[in-house]
Protein backbone atom coordinates (compact mmCIF):
# COMPACT_ATOMS: atom_id res chain seq x y z
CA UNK A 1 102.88 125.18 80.75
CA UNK A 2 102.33 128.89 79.72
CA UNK A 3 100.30 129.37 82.52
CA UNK A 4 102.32 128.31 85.17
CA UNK A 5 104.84 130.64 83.12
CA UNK A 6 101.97 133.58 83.44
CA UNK A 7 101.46 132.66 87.02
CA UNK A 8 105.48 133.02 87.95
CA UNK A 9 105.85 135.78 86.11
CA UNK A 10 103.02 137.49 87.94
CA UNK A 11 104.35 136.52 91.40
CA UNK A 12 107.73 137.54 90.50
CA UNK A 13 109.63 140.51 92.56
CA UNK A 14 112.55 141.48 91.29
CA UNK A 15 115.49 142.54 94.13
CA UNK A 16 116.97 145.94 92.18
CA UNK A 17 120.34 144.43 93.02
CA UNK A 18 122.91 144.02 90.18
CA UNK A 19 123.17 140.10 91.18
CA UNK A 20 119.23 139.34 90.25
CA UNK A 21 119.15 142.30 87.73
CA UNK A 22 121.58 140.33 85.55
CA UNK A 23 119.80 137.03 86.53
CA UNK A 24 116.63 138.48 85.62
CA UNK A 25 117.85 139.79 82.07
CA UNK A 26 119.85 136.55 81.71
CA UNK A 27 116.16 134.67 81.99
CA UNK A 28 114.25 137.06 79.66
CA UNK A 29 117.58 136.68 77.00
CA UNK A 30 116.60 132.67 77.17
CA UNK A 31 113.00 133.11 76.56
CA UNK A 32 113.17 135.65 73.58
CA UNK A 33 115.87 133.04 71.95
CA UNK A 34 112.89 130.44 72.48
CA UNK A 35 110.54 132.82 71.18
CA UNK A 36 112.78 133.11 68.18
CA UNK A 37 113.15 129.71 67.50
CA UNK A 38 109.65 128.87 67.28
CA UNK A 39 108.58 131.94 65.14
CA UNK A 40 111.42 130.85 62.95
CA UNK A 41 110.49 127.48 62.77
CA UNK A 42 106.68 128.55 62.07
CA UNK A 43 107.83 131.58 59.64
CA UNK A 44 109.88 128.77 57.46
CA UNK A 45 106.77 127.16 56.06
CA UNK A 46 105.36 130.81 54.48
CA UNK A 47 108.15 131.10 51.71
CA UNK A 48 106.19 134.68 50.65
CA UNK A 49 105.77 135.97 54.52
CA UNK A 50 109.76 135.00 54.98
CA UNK A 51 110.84 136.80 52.04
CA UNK A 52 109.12 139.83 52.71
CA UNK A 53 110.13 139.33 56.28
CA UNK A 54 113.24 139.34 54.96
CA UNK A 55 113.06 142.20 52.77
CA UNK A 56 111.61 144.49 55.18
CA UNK A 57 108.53 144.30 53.91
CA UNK A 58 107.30 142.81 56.87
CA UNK A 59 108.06 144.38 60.51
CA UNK A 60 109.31 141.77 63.02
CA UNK A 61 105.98 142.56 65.19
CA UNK A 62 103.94 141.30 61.83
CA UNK A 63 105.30 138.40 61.18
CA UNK A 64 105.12 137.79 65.11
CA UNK A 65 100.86 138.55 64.61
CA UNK A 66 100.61 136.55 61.75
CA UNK A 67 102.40 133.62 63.44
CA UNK A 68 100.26 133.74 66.48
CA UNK A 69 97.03 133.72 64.65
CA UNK A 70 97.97 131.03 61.81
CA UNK A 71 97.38 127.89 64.02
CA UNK A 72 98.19 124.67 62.50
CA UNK A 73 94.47 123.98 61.66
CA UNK A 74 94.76 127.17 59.32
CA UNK A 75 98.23 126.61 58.06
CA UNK A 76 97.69 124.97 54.81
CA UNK A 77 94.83 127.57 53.89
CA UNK A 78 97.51 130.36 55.00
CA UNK A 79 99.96 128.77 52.58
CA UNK A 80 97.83 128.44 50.18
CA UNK A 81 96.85 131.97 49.92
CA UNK A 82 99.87 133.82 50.86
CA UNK A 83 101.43 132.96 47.29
């Protein structure tokens, strides 16, 4: 599925017209809301990397690193030591 996204997103031109401008931004606005949801759903089972996500601790481009390298093979271990 993400490659097909890749591939479209490649191919994609853009008319600078205010018509597809707003289209275009209207797209991207539903794909970061996606990309929200599943960080938040991912962040919610570190309790320490939400809290100091929370806190500030954390930068919002962190906690997007650490989910996209914590795959659900390395979850558990992640939990285990993030406490």
């Amino acid at each position: 599925m993400l490659e097909d996204l890749a591939k479209a997103v490649d191919e994609l031109e853009v008319p600078a017209d205010g018509d597809a401008l707003a289209a275009a931004f209207g797209l991207r606005s539903r794909l970061d809301a996606a990309l929200a949801a599943a960080v938040a759903t991912r962040v919610a089972a570190m309790p320490a990397t939400w809290a100091a996500w929370r806190d500030g601790v954390l930068s919002e481009g962190q906690v997007e690193a650490i989910v996209a390298n914590v795959s659900e093979a390395t979850a558990d271990t992640y939990a285990a030591h993030e406490a």
